[in-house]
N, C-alpha and C. Protein backbone atom coordinates (compact mmCIF):
# COMPACT_ATOMS: atom_id res chain seq x y z
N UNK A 1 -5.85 29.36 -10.27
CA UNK A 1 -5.84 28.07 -9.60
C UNK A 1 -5.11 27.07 -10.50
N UNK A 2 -4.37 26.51 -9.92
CA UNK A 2 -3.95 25.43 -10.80
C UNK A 2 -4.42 24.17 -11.15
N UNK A 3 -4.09 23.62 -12.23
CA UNK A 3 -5.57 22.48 -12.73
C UNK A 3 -4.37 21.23 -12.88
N UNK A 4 -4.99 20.16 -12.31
CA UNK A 4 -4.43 18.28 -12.46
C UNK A 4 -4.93 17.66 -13.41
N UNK A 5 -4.60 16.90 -13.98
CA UNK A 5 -5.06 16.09 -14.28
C UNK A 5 -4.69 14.45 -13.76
N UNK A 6 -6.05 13.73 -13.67
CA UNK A 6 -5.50 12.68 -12.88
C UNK A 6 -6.26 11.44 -13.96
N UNK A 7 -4.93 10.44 -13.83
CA UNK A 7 -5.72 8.98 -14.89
C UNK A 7 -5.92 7.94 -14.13
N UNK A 8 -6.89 7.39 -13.82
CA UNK A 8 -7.05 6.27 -13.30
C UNK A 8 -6.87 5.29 -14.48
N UNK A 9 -6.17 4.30 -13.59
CA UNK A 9 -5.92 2.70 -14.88
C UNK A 9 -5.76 1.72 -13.57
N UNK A 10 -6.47 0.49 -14.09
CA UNK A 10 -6.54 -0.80 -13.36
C UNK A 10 -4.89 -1.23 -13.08
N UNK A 11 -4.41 -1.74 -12.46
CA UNK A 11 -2.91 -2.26 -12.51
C UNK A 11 -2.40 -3.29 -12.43
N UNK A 12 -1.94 -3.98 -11.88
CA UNK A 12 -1.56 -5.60 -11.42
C UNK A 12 -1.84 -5.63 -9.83
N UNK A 13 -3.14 -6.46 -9.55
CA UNK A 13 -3.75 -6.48 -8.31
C UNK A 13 -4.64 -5.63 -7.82
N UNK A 14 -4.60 -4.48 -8.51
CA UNK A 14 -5.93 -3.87 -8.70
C UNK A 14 -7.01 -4.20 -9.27
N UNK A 15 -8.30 -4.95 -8.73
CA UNK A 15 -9.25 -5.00 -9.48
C UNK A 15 -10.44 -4.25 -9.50
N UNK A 16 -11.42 -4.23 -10.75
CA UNK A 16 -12.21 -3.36 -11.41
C UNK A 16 -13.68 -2.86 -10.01
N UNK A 17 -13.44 -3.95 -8.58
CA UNK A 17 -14.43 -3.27 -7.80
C UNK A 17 -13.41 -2.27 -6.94
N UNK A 18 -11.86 -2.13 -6.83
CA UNK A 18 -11.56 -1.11 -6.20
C UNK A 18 -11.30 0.42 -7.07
N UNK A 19 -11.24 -0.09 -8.68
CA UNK A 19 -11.48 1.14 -9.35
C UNK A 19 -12.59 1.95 -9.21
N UNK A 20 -14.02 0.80 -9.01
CA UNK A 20 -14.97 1.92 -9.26
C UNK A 20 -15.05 2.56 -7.90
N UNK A 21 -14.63 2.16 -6.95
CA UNK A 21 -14.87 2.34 -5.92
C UNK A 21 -13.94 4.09 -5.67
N UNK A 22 -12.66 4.19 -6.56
CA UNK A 22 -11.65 4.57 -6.19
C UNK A 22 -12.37 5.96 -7.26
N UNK A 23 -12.78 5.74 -8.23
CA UNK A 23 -13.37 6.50 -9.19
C UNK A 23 -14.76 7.66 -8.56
N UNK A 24 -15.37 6.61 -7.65
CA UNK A 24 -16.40 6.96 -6.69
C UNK A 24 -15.64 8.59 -5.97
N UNK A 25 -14.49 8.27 -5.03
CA UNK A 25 -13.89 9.36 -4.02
C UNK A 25 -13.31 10.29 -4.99
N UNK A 26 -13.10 10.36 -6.09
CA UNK A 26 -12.45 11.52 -6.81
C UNK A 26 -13.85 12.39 -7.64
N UNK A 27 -14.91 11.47 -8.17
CA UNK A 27 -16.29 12.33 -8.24
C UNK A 27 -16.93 13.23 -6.92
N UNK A 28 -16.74 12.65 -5.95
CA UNK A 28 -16.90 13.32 -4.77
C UNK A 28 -16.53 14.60 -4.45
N UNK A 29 -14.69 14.51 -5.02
CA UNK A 29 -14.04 15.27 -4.17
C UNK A 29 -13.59 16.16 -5.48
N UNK A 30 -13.84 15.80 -6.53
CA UNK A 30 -14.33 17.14 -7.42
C UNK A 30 -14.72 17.88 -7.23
N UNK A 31 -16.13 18.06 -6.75
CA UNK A 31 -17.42 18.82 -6.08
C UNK A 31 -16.35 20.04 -5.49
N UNK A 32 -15.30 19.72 -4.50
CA UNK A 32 -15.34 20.78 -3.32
C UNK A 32 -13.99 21.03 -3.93
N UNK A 33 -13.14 20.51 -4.90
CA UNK A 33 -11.69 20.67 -5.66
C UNK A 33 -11.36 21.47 -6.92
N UNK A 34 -12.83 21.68 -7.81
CA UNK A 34 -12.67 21.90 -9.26
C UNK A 34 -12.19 20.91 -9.59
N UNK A 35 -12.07 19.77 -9.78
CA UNK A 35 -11.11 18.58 -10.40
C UNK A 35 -12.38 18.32 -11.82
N UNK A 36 -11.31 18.32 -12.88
CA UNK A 36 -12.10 18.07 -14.32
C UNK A 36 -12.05 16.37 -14.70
């Protein structure tokens, strides 16, 4: 299987309630992805 790696970083106009929010759907979708 092949493995990602993915970085979340805040950006310009991104703020810190759509990170966690955004941080939220990739813990999720770990579960059913293998995502480390």
């Amino acid at each position: 299987m092949q493995t990602y790696n993915i970085a979340v970083l805040a950006g310009d106009g991104i703020g810190p309630e759509v990170m966690a929010e955004a941080i939220k759907v990739l813990e999720a979708t770990q579960q059913n992805l293998a995502l480390n």
